[in-house]
PDB file of N, CA and C in Angstrom:
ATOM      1  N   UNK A   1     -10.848 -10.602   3.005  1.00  0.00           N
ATOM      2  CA  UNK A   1      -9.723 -11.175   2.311  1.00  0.00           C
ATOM      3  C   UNK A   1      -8.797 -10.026   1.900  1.00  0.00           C
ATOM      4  N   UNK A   2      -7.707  -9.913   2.232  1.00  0.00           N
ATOM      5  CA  UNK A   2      -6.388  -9.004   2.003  1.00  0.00           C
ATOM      6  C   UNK A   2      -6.120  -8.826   0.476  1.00  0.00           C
ATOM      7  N   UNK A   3      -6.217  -7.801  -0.025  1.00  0.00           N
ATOM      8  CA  UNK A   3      -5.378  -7.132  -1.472  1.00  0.00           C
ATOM      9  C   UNK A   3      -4.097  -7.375  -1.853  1.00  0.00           C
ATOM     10  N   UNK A   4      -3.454  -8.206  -2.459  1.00  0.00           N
ATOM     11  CA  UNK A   4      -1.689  -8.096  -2.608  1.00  0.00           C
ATOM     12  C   UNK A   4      -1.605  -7.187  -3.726  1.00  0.00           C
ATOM     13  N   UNK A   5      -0.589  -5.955  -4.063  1.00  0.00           N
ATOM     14  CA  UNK A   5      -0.161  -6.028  -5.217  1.00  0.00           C
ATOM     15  C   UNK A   5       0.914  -6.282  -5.544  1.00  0.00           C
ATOM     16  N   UNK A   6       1.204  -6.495  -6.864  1.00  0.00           N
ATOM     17  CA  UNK A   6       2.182  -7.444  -7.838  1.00  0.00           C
ATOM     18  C   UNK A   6       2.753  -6.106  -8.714  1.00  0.00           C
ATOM     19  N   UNK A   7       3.760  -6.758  -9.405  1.00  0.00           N
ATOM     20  CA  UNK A   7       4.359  -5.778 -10.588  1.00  0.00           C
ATOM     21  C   UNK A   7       4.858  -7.003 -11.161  1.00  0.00           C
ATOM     22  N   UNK A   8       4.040  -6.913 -12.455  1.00  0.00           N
ATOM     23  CA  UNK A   8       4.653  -8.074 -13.955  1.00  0.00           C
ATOM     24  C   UNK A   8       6.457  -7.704 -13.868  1.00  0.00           C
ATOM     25  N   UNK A   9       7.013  -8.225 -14.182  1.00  0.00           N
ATOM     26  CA  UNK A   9       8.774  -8.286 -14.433  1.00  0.00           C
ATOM     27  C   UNK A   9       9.020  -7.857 -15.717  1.00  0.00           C
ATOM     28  N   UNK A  10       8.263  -8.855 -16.844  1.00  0.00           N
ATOM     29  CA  UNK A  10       8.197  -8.974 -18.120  1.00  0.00           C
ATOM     30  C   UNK A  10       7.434  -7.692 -18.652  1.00  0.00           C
ATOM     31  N   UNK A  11       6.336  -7.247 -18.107  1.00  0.00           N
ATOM     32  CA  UNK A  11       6.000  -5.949 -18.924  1.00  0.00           C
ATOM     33  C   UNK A  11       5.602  -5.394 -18.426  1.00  0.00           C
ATOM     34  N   UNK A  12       5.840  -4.818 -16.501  1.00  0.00           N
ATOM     35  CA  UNK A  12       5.830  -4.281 -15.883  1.00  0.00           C
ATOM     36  C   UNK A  12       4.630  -3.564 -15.616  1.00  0.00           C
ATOM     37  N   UNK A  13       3.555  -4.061 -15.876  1.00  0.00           N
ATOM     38  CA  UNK A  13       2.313  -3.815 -15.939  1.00  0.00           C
ATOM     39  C   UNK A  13       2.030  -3.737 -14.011  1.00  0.00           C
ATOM     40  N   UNK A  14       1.397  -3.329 -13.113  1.00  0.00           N
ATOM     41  CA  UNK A  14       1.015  -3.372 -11.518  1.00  0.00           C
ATOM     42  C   UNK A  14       0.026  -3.883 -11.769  1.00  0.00           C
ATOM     43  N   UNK A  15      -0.790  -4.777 -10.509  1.00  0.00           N
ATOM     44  CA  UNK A  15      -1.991  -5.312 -10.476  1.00  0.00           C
ATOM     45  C   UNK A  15      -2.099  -5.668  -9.171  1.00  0.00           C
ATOM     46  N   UNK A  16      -3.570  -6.283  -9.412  1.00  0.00           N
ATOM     47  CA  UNK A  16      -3.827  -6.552  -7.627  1.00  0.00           C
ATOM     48  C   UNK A  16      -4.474  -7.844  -7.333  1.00  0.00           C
ATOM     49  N   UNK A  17      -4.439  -8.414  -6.199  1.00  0.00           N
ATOM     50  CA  UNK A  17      -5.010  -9.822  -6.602  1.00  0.00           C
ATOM     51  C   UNK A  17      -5.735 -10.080  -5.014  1.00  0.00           C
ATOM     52  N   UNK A  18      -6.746 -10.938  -4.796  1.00  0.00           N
ATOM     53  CA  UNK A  18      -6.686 -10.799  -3.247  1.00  0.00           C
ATOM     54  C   UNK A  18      -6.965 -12.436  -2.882  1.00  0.00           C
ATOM     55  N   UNK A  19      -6.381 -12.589  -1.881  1.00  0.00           N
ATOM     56  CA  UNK A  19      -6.243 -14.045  -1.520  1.00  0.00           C
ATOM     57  C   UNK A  19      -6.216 -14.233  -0.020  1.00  0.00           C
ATOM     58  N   UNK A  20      -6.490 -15.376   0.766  1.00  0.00           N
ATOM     59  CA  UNK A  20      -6.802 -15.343   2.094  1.00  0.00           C
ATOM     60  C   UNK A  20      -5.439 -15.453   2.525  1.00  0.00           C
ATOM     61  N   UNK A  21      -5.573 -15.226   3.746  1.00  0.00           N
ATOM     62  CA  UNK A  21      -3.735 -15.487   4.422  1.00  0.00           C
ATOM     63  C   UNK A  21      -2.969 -16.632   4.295  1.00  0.00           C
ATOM     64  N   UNK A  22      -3.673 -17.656   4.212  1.00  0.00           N
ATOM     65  CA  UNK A  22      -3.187 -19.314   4.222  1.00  0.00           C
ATOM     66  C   UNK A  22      -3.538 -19.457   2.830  1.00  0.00           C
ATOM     67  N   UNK A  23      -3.885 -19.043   1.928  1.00  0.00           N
ATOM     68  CA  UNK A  23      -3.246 -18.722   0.346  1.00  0.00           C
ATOM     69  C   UNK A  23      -1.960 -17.978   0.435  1.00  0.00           C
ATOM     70  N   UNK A  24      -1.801 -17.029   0.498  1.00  0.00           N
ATOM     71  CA  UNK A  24      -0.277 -16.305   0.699  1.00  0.00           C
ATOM     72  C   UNK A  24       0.575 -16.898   1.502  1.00  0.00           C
ATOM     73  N   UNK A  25       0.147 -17.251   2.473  1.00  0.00           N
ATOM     74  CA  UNK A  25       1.910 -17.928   3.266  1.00  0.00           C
ATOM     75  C   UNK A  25       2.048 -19.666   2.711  1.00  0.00           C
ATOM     76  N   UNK A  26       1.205 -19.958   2.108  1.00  0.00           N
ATOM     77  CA  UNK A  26       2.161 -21.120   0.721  1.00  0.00           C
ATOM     78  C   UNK A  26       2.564 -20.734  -0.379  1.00  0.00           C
ATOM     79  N   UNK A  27       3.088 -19.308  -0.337  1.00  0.00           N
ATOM     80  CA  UNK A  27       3.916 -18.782  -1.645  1.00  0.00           C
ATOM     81  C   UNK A  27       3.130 -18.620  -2.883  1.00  0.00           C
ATOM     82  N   UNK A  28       2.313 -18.260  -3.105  1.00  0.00           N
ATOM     83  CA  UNK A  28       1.529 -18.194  -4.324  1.00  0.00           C
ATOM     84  C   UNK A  28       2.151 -17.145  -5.116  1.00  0.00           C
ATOM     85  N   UNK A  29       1.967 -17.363  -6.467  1.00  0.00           N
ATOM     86  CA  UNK A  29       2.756 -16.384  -7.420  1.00  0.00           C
ATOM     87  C   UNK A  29       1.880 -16.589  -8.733  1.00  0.00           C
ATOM     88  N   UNK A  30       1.146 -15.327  -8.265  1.00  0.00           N
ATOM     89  CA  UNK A  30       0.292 -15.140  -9.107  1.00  0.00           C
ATOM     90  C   UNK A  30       0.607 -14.546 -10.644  1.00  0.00           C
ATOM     91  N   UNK A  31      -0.185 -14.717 -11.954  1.00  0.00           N
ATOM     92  CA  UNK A  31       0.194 -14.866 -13.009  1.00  0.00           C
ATOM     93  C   UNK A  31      -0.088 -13.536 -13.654  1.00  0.00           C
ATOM     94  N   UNK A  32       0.466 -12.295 -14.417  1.00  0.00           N
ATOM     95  CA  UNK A  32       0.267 -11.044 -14.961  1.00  0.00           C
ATOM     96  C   UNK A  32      -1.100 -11.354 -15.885  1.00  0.00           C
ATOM     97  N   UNK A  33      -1.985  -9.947 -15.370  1.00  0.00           N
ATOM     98  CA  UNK A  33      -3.452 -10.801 -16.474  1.00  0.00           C
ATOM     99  C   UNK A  33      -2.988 -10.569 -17.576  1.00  0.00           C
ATOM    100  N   UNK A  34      -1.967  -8.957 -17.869  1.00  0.00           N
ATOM    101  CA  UNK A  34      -1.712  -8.761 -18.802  1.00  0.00           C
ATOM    102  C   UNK A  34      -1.295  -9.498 -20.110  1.00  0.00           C
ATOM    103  N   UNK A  35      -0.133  -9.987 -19.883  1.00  0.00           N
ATOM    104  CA  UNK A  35       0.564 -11.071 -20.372  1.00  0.00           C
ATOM    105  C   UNK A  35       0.968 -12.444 -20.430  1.00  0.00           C
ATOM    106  N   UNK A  36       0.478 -12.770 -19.106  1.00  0.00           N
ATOM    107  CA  UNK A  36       0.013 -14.105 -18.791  1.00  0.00           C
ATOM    108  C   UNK A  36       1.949 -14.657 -18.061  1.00  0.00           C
ATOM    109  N   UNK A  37       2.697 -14.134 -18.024  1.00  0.00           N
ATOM    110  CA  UNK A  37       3.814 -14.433 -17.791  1.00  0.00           C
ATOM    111  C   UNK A  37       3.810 -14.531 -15.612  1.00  0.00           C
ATOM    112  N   UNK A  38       4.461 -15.575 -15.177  1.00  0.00           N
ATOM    113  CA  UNK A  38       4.850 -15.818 -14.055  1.00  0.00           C
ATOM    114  C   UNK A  38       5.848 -15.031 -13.456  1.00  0.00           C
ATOM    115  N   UNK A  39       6.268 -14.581 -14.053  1.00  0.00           N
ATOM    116  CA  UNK A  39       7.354 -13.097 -13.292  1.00  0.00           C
ATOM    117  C   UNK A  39       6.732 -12.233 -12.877  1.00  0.00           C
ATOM    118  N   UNK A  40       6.399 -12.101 -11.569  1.00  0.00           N
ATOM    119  CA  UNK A  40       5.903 -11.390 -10.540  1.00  0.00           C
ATOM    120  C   UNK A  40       6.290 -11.279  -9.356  1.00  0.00           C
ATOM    121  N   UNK A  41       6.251  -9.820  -9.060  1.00  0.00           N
ATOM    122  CA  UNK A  41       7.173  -9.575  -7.408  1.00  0.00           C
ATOM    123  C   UNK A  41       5.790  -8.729  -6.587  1.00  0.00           C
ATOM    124  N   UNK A  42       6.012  -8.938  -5.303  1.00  0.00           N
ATOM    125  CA  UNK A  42       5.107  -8.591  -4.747  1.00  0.00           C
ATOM    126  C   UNK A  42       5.753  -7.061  -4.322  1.00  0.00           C
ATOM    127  N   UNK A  43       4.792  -6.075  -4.626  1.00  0.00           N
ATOM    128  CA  UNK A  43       5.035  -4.432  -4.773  1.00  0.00           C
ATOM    129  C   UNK A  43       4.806  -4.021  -3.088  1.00  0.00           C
ATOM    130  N   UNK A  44       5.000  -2.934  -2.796  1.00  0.00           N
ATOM    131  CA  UNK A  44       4.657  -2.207  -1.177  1.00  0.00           C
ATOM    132  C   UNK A  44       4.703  -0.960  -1.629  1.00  0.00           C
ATOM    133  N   UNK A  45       3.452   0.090  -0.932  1.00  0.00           N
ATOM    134  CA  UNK A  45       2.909   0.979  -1.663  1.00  0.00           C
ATOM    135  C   UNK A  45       3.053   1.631   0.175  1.00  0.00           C
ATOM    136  N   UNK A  46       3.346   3.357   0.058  1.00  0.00           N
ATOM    137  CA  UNK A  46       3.781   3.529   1.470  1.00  0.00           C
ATOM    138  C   UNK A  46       2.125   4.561   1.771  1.00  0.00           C
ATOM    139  N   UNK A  47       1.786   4.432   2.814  1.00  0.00           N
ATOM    140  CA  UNK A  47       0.767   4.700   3.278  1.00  0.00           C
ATOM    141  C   UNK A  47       1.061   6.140   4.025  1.00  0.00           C
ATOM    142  N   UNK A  48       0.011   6.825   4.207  1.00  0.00           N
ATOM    143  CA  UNK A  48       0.062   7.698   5.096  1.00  0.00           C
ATOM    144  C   UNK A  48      -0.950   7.560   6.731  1.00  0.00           C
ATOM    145  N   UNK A  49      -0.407   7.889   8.134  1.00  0.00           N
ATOM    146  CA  UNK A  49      -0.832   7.062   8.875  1.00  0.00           C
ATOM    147  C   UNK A  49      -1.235   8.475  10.133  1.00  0.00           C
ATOM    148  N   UNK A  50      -2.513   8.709  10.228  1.00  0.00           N
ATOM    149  CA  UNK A  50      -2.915   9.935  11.102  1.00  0.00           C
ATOM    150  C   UNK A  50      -2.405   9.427  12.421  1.00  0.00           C
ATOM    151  N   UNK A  51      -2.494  10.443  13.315  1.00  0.00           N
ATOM    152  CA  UNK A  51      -2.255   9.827  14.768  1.00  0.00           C
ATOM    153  C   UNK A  51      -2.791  11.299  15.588  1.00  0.00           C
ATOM    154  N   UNK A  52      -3.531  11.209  16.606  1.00  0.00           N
ATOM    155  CA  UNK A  52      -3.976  12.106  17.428  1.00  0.00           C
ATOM    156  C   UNK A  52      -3.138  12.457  18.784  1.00  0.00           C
ATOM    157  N   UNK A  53      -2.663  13.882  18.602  1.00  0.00           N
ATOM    158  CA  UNK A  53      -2.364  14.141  20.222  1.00  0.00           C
ATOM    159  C   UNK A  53      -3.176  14.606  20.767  1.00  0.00           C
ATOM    160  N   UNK A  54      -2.492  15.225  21.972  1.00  0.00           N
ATOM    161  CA  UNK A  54      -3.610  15.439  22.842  1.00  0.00           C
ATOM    162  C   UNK A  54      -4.321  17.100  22.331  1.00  0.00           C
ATOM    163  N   UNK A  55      -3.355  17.899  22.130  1.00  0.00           N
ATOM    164  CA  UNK A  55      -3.602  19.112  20.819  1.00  0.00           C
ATOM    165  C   UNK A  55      -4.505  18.719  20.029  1.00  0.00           C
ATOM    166  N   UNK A  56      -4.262  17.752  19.335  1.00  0.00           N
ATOM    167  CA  UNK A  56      -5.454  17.263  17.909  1.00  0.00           C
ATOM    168  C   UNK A  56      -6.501  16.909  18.721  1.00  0.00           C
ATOM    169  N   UNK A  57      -6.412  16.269  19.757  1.00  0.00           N
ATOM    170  CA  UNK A  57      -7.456  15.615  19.997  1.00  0.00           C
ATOM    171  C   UNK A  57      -8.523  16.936  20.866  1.00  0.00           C
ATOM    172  N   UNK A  58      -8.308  17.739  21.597  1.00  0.00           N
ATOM    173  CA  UNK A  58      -8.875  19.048  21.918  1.00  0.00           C
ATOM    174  C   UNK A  58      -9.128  19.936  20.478  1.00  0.00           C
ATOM    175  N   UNK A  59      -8.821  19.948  19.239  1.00  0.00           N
ATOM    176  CA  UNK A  59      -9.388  20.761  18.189  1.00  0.00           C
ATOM    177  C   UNK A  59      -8.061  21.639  18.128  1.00  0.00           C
ATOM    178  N   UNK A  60      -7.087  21.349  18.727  1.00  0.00           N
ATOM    179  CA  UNK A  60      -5.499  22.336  18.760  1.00  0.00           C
ATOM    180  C   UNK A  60      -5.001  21.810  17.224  1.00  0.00           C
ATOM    181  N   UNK A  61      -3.967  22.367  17.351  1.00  0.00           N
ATOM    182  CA  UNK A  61      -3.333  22.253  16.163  1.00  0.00           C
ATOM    183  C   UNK A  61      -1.842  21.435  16.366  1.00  0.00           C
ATOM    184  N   UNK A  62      -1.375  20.760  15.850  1.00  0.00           N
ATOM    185  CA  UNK A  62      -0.291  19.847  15.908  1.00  0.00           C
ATOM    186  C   UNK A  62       0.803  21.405  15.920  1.00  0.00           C
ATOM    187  N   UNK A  63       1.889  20.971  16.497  1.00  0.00           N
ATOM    188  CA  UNK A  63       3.142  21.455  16.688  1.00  0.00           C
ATOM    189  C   UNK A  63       3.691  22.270  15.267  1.00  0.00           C
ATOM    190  N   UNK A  64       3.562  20.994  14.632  1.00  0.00           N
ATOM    191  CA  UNK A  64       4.508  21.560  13.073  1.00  0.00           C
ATOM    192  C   UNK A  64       3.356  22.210  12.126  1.00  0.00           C
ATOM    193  N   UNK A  65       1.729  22.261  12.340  1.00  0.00           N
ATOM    194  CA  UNK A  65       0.816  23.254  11.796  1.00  0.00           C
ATOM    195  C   UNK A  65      -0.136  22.796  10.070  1.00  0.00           C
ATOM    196  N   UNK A  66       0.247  21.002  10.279  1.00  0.00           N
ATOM    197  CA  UNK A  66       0.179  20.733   8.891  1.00  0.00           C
ATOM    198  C   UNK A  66      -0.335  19.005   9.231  1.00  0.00           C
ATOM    199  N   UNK A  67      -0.547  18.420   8.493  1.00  0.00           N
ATOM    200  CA  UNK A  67      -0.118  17.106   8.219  1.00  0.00           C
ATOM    201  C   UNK A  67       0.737  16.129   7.795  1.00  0.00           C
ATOM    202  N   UNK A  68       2.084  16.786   7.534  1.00  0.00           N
ATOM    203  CA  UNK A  68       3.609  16.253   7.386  1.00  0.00           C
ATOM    204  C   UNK A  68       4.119  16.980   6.348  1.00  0.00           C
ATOM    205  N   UNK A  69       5.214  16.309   5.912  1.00  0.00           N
ATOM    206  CA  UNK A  69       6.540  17.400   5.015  1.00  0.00           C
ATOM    207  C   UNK A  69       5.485  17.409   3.989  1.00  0.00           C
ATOM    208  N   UNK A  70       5.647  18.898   3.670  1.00  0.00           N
ATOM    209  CA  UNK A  70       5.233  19.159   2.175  1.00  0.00           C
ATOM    210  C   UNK A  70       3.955  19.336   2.455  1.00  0.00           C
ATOM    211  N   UNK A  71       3.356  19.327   3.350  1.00  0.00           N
ATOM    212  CA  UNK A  71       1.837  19.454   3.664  1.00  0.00           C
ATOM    213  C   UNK A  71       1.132  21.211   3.087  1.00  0.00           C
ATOM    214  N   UNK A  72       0.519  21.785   2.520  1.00  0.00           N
ATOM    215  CA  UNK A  72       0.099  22.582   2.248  1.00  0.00           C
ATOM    216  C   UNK A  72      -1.266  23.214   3.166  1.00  0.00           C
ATOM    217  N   UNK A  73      -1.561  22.454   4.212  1.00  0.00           N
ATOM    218  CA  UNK A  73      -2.970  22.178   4.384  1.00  0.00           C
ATOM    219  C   UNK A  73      -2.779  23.126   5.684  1.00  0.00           C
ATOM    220  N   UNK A  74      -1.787  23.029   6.224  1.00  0.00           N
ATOM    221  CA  UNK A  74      -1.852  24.065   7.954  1.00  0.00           C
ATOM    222  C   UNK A  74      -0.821  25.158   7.659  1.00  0.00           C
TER     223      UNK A  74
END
């Protein structure tokens, strides 16, 4: 079952709720535990997403020497 998270409106509290897919695509709008208030927007949180070349994938080292901007690591 899939994780949504939410952000309260009213007291901006984040949370998480998890519900099956055919719960979510009839619009469900889930309630802040915090405060109990119905003002809730559904949040998007940005991921980070590996990917192998053919370099990575032989034990080489990617082009740019790191794992993306700001990377400290290569």
């Amino acid at each position: 079952m899939p994780t949504y998270e939410y952000v309260c409106l009213k007291c901006g509290r984040p949370f998480e709720i998890r519900a099956s897919l055919s719960e979510y695509s009839k619009g469900i709008r889930p309630k802040c535990p915090q405060c109990g208030s119905e003002k809730t927007i559904r949040a998007f949180r940005s991921v980070n997403v590996w990917t192998a070349s053919r370099a990575t994938a032989r034990g080489g080292r990617s082009p740019g020497g790191g794992c993306g901007p700001g990377c400290a690591c290569g």
